[in-house]
Protein backbone atom coordinates (compact mmCIF):
# COMPACT_ATOMS: atom_id res chain seq x y z
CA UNK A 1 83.63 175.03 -2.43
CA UNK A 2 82.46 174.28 -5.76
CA UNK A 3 82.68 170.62 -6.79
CA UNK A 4 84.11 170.34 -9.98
CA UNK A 5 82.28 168.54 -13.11
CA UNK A 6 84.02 165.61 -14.07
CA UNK A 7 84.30 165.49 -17.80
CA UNK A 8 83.84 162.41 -20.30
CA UNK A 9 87.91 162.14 -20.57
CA UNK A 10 88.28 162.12 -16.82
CA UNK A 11 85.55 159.52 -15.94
CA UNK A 12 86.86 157.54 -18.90
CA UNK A 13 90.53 156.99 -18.19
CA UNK A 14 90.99 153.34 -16.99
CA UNK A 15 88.08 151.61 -18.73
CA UNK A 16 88.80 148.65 -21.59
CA UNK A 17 86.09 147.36 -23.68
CA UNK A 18 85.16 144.45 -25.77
CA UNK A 19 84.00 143.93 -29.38
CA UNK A 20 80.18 143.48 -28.52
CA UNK A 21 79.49 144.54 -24.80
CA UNK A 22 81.82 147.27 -22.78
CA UNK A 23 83.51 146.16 -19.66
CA UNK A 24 83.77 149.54 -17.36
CA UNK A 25 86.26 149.38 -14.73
CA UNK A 26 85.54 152.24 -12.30
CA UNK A 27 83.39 150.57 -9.08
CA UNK A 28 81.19 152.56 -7.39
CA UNK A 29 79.06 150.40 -4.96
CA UNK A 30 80.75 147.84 -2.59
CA UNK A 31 79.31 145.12 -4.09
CA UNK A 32 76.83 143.89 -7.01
CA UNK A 33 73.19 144.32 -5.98
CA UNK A 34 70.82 141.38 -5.86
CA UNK A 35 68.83 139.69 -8.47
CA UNK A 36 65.32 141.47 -8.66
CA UNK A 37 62.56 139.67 -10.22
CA UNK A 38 59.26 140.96 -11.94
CA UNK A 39 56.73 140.82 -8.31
CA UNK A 40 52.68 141.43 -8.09
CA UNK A 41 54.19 143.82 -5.49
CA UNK A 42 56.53 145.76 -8.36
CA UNK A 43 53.97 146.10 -10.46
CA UNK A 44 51.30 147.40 -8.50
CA UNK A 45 53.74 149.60 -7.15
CA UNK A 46 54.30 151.02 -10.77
CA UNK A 47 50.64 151.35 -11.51
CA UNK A 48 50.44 153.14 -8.76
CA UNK A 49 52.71 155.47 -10.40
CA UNK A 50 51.19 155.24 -13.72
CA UNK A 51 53.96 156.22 -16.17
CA UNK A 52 58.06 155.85 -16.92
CA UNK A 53 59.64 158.76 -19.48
CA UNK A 54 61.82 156.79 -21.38
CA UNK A 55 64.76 158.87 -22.96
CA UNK A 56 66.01 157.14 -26.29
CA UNK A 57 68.64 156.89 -29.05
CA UNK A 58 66.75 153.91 -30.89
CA UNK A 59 64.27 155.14 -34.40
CA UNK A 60 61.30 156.81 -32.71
CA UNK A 61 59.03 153.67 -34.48
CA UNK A 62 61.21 151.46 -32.91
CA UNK A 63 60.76 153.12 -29.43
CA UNK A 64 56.78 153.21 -29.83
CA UNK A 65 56.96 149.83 -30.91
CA UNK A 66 58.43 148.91 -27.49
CA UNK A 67 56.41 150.91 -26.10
CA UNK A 68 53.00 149.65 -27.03
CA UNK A 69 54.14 145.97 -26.01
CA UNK A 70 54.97 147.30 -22.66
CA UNK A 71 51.76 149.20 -21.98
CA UNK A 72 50.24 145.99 -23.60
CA UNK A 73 51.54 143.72 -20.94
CA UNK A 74 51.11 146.11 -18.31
CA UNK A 75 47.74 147.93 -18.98
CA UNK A 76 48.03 151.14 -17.08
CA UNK A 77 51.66 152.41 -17.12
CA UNK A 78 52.58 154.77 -20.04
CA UNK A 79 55.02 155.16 -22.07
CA UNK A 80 56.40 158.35 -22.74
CA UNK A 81 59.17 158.42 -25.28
CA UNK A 82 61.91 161.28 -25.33
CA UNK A 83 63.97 160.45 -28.91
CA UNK A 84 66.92 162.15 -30.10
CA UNK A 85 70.60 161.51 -31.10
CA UNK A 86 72.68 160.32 -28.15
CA UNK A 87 75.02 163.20 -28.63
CA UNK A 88 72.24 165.54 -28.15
CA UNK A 89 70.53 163.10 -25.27
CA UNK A 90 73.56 163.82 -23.52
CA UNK A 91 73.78 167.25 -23.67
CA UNK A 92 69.85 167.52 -22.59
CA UNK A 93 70.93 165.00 -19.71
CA UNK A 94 74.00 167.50 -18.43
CA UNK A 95 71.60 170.54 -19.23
CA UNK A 96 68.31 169.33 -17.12
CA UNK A 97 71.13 167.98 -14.04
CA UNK A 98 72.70 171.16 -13.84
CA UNK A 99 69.12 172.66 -13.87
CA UNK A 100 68.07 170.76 -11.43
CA UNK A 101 65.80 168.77 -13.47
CA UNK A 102 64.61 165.37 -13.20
CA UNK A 103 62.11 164.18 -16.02
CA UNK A 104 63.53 161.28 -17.10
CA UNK A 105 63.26 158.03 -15.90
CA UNK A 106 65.10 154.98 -17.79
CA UNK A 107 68.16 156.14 -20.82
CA UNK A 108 69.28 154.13 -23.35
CA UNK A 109 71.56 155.63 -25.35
CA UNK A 110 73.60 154.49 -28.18
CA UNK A 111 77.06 155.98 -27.24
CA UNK A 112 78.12 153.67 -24.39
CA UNK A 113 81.05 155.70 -22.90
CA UNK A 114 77.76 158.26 -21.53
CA UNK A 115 76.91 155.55 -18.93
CA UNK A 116 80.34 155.68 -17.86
CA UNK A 117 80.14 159.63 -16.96
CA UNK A 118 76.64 159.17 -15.51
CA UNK A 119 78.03 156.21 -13.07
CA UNK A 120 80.98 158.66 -11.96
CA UNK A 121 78.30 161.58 -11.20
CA UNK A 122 76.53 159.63 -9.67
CA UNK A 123 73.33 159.72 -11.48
CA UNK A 124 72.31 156.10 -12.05
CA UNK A 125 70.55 153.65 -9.30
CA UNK A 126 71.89 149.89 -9.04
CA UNK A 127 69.04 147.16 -10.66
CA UNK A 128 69.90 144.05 -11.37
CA UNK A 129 67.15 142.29 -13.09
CA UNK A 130 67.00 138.32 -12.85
CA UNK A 131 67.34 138.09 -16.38
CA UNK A 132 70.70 140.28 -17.01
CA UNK A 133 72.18 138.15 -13.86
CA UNK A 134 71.41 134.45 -15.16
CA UNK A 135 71.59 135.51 -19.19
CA UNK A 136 74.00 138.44 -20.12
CA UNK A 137 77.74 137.72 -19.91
CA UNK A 138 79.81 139.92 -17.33
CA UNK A 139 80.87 141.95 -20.24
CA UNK A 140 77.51 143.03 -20.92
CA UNK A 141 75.98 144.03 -17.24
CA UNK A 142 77.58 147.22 -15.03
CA UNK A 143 79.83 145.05 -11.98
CA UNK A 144 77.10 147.77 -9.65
CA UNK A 145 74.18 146.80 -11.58
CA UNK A 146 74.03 150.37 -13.11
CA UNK A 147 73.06 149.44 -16.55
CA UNK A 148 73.20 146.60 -18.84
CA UNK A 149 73.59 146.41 -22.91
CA UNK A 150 70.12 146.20 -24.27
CA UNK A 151 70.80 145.54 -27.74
CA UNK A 152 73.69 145.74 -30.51
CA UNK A 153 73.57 146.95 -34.01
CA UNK A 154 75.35 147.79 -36.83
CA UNK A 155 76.60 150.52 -39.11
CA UNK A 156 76.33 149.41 -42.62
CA UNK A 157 76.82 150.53 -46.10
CA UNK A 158 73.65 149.89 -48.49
CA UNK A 159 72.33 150.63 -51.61
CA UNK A 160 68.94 151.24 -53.53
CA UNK A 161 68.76 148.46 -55.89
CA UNK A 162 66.34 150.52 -58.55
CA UNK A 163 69.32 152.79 -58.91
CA UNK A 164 72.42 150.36 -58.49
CA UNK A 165 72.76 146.96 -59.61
CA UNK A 166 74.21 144.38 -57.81
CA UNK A 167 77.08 143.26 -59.83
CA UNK A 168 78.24 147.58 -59.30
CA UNK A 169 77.26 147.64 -55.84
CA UNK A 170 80.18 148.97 -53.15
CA UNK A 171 81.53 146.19 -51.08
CA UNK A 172 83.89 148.34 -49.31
CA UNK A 173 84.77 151.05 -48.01
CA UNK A 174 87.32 151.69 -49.72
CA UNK A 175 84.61 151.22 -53.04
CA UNK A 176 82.70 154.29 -51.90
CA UNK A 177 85.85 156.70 -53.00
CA UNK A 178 85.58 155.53 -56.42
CA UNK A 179 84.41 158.66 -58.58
CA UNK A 180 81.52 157.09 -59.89
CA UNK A 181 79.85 157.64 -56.36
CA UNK A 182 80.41 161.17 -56.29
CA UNK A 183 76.98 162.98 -55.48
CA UNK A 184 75.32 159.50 -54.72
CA UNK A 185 76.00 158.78 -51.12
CA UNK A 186 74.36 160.09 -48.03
CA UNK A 187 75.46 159.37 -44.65
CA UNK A 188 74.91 160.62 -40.58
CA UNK A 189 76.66 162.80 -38.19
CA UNK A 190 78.66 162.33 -35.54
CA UNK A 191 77.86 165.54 -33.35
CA UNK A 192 74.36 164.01 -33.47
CA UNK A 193 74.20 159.98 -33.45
CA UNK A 194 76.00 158.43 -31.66
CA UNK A 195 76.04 155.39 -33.47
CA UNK A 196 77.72 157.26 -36.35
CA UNK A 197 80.41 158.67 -33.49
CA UNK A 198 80.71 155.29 -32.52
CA UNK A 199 81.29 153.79 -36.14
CA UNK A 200 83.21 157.03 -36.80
CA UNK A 201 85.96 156.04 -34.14
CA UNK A 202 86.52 152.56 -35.40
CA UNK A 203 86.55 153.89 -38.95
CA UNK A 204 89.37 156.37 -38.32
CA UNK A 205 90.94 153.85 -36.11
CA UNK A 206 91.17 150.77 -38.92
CA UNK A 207 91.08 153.36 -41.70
CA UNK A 208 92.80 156.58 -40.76
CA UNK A 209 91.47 160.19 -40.99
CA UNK A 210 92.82 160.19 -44.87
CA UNK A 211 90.10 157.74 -45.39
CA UNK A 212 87.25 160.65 -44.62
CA UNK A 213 89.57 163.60 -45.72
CA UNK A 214 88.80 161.71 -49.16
CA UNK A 215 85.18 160.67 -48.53
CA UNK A 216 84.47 164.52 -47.80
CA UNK A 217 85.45 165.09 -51.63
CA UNK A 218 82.70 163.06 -53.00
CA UNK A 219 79.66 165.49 -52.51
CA UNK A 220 78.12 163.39 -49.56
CA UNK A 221 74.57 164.16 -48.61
CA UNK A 222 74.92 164.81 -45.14
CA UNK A 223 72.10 164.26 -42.63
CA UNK A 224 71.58 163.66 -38.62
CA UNK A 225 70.65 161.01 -37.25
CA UNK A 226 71.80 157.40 -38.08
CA UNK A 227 68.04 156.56 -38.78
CA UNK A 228 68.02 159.19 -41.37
CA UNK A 229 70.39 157.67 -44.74
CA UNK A 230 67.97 154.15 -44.84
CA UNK A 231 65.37 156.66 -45.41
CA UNK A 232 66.83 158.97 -47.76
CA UNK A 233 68.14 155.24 -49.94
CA UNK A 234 64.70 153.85 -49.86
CA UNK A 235 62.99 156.97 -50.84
CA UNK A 236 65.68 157.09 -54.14
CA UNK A 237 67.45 160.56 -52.97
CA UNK A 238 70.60 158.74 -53.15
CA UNK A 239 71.71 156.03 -54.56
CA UNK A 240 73.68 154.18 -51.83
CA UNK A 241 74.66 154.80 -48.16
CA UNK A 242 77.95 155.42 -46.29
CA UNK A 243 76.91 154.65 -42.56
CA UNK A 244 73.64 154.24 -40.50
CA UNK A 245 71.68 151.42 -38.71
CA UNK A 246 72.05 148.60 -40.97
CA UNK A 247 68.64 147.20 -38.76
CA UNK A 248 67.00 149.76 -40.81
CA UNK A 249 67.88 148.65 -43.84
CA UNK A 250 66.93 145.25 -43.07
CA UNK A 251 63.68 146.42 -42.06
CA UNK A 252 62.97 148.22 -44.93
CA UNK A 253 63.50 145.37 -47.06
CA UNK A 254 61.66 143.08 -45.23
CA UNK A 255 59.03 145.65 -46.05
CA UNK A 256 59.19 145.46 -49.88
CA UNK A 257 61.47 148.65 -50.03
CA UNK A 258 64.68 148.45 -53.22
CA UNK A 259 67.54 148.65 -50.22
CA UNK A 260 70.23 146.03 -50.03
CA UNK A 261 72.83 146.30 -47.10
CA UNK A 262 76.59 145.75 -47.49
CA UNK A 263 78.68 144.14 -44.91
CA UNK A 264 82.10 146.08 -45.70
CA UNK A 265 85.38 143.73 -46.51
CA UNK A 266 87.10 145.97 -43.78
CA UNK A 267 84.31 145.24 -41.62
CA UNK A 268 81.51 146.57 -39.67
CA UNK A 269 81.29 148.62 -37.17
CA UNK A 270 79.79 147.55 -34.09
CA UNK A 271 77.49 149.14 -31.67
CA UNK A 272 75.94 148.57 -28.52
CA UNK A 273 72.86 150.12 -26.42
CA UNK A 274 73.15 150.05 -22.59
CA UNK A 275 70.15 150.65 -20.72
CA UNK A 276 70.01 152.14 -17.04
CA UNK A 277 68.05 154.16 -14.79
CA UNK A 278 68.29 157.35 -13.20
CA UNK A 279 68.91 157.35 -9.54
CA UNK A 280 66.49 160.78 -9.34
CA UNK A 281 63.74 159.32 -11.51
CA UNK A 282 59.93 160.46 -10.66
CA UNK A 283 58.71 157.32 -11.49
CA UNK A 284 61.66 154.75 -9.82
CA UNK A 285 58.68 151.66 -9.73
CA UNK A 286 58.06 151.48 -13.13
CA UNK A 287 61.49 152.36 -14.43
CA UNK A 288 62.65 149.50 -12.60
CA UNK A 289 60.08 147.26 -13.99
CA UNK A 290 60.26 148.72 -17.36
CA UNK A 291 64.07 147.80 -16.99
CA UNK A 292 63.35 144.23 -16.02
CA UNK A 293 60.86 143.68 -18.26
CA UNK A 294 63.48 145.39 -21.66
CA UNK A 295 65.95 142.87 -20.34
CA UNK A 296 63.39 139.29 -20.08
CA UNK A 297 63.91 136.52 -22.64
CA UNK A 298 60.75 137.69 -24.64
CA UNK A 299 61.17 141.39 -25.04
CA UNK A 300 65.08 140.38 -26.15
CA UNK A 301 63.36 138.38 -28.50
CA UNK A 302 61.10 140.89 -29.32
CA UNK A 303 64.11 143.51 -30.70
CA UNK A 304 65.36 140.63 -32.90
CA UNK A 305 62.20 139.73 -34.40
CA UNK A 306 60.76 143.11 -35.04
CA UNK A 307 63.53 145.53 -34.73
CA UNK A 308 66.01 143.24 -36.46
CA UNK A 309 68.88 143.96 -33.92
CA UNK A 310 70.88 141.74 -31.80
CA UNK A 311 70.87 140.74 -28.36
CA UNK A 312 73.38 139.23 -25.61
CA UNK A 313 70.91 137.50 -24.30
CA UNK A 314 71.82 133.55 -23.93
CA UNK A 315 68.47 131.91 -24.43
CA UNK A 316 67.21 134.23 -27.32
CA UNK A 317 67.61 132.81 -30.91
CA UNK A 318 68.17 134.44 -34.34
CA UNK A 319 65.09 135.09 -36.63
CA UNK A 320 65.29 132.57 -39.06
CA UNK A 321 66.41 134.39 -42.99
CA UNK A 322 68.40 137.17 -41.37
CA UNK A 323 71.94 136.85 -41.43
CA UNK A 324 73.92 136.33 -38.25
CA UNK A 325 75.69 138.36 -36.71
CA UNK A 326 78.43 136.09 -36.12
CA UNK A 327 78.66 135.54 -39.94
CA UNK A 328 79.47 139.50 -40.45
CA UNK A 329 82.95 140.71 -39.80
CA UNK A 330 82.72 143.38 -37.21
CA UNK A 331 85.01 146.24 -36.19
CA UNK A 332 85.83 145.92 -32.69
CA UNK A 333 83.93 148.37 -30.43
CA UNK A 334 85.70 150.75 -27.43
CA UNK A 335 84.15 153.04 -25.60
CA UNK A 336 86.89 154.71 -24.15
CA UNK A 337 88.70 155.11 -27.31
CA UNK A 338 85.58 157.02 -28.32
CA UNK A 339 85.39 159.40 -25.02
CA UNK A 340 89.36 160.26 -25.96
CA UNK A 341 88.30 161.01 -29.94
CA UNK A 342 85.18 162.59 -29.34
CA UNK A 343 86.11 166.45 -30.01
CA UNK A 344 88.55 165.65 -32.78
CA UNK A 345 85.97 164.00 -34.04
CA UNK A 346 83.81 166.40 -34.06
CA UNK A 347 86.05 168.84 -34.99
CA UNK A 348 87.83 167.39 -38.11
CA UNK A 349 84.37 165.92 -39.12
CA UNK A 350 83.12 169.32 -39.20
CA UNK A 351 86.28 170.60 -41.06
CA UNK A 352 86.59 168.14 -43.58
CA UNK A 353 82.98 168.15 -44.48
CA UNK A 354 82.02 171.97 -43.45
CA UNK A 355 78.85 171.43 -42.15
């Protein structure tokens, strides 16, 4: 007999989430696996191996960035990069499974309700790295070890500050339906990022879909990923942004770029990056010290400083200039809510803004 796919709505039903971290409630393994710490013996095991294919959500630069410092530490073991949107990630993922292929070795998406579906098929090995035991609340680790939240962001509005002064500047979303914006704005797309189906949902949910049926009237640029609109501001194609990775905004700043983000009065929307590792991967040594090593005190540290995103991480500490997150007012994440909205999402998003 055939055994029937489960889909994202089946796997889903039952789970609650938090505001920062997603609780899953769907146990697969008797019991928690052990603490694992970074050995001489793991990590001649993965140079042995020589390589982990990392599949990722997060800006390519960011990935490489990550990347290099791993290789860095750990002269010997590559690593290769696989970046797209999580929407499409997760397609591949399905795709190469039902192909019977196996390239990847670590995910880290940022649509967190995926893990979820990938624990209920089955697909994901239990790691618990020392680190993600003694530092990351229980709302931020998989119960089975699974996969652990790697890093949180946000989904911010900004705007070029060659093109908009400050005193006009949105500060809301409800600001970015006033006429004067019209042709000005460029944001991402759900069926692609999911950190813009992820900010999506808690926009319709605080804001209703009368909200975007109005937004879709104002001649939006519309582009893919969530890396894409800091891009398009900085460069001057538009004048201020509707949604995408507010980390890149801050980034480009820091860099001399005319971007300014906006925390919006509604508040905003939160997102969070789990991490886990594919129970099929060719390279299971060095994904599980690449794992271990994403989740230590200094490579947390390491996304705040030079990624400028946020961690759950107990001992790491804020880089000093950037604002905190627990100054912003946030939009409370859910991952299930997403997994139930995730077709009319993409449906009426399509519809309203017929692309």
């Amino acid at each position: 007999m055939k055994k029937r796919r489960l889909s994202r709505r089946d796997v889903l039903k039952g789970s609650t989430a938090l505001a920062l971290g997603t609780v899953f409630a769907s146990p697969v393994l008797a019991e928690a696996p052990p603490a694992e710490a970074i050995t001489p013996q793991l990590i001649e095991a993965a140079k042995k191996e020589g390589k982990v294919v990392l599949y990722s959500s997060m800006d390519l630069p960011v990935g490489e960035k990550l990347g290099k410092a791993f290789e860095a530490q750990y002269p010997g073991i590559a690593v290769q990069i696989e970046r797209s949107g999580s929407e499409r990630l997760f397609q591949r993922v399905d795709q190469e499974f039902a192909s019977g292929i196996r390239a990847a070795d670590v995910i880290n998406s940022s649509d967190a309700s995926h893990f979820i579906t990938w624990k209920k098929n089955g697909w994901l090995a239990p790691f618990m790295p020392e680190d993600v035991a003694q530092y990351f609340l229980p709302e931020y680790r998989d119960p089975d070890g699974l996969y652990a939240t790697t890093r949180i962001w946000l989904s911010s509005i900004a705007y070029n500050t060659n093109l908009v002064k400050p005193v006009e500047a949105p500060t809301s979303f409800a600001d970015l339906l006033d006429p004067k914006w019209a042709g000005k704005m460029v944001k991402g797309h759900p069926a692609y990022s999911g950190t813009i189906m992820t900010a999506t949902f808690q926009m319709v949910r605080e804001l209703g879909w009368d909200y975007f049926e109005k937004l879709s009237k104002q001649r939006v640029m519309q582009v893919q990923s969530s890396t894409d609109p800091p891009k398009k501001l900085s460069l001057g194609e538009r004048a201020v942004m509707a949604d995408g990775n507010e980390y890149g905004i801050v980034l480009l700043k820091e860099a001399g770029q005319p971007v300014e983000p906006v925390y919006p009065a509604e508040g905003t929307p939160t997102i969070s990056g789990p991490t886990g590792i594919f129970a099929s991967a060719p390279h299971p040594n060095a994904a599980r010290l690449f794992q271990a090593w994403l989740h230590t005190r200094e490579t947390q540290q390491f996304f705040i400083d030079f990624t400028a995103q946020y961690s759950v991480h107990r001992q790491v500490q804020s880089k000093p200039g950037r604002r905190k997150i627990s100054d912003i007012k946030l939009m409370k994440e859910d991952a299930a809510g997403v997994e139930k909205m995730t077709e009319e999402i993409k449906t009426r998003y399509a519809r309203l803004f017929r692309v």
